[in-house]
Protein backbone atom coordinates (compact mmCIF):
# COMPACT_ATOMS: atom_id res chain seq x y z
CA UNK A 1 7.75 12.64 -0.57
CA UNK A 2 4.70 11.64 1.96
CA UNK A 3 2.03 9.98 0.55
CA UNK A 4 -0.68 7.60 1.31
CA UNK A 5 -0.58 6.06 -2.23
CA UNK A 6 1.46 3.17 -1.39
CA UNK A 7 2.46 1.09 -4.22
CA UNK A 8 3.15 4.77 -5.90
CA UNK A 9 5.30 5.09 -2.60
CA UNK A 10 7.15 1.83 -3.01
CA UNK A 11 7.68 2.25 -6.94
CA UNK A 12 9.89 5.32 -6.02
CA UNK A 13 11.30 5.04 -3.26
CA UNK A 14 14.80 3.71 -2.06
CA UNK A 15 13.52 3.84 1.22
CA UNK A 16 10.29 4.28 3.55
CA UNK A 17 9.99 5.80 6.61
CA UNK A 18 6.53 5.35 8.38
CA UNK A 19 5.53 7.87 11.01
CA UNK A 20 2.48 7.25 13.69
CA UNK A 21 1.55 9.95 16.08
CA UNK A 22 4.39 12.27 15.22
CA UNK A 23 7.31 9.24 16.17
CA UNK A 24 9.05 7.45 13.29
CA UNK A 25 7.82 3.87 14.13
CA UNK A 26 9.67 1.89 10.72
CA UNK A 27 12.55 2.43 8.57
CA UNK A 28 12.80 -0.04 5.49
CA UNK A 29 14.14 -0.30 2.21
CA UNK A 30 15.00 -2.11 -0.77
CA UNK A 31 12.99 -5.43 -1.36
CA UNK A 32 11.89 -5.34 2.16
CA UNK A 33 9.66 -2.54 1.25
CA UNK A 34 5.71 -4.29 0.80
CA UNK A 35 2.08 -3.11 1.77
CA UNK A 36 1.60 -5.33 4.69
CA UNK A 37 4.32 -4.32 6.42
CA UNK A 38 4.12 -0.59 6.33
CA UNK A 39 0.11 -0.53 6.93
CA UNK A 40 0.92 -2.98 10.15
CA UNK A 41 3.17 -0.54 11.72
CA UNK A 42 0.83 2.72 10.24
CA UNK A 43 -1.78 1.19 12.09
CA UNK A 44 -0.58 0.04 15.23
CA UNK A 45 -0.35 -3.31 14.42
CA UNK A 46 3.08 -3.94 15.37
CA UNK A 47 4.60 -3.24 18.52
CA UNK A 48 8.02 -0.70 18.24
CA UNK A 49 10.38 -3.76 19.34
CA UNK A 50 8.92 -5.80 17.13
């Protein structure tokens, strides 16, 4: 599923992958899985090593 409805996202999902400028930047899941996190790494926000 790709969306950029994010609490639709999160409801059914077992697991997000976010993807910036073609390279998977984040894998998360479970009750990891919030806004903040995935819309810091969408954006840039968070360095890859981070």
């Amino acid at each position: 599923m790709i969306s950029t409805d994010l609490p639709e996202l999160i409801g059914v999902s077992d697991r997000v992958i976010v993807m910036r400028e073609g390279r998977m930047v984040l894998e998360i899941s479970g009750k990891d899985m919030n806004q903040e996190i995935i819309l810091a790494h969408a954006s840039g926000g968070v360095k890859e090593n981070e």
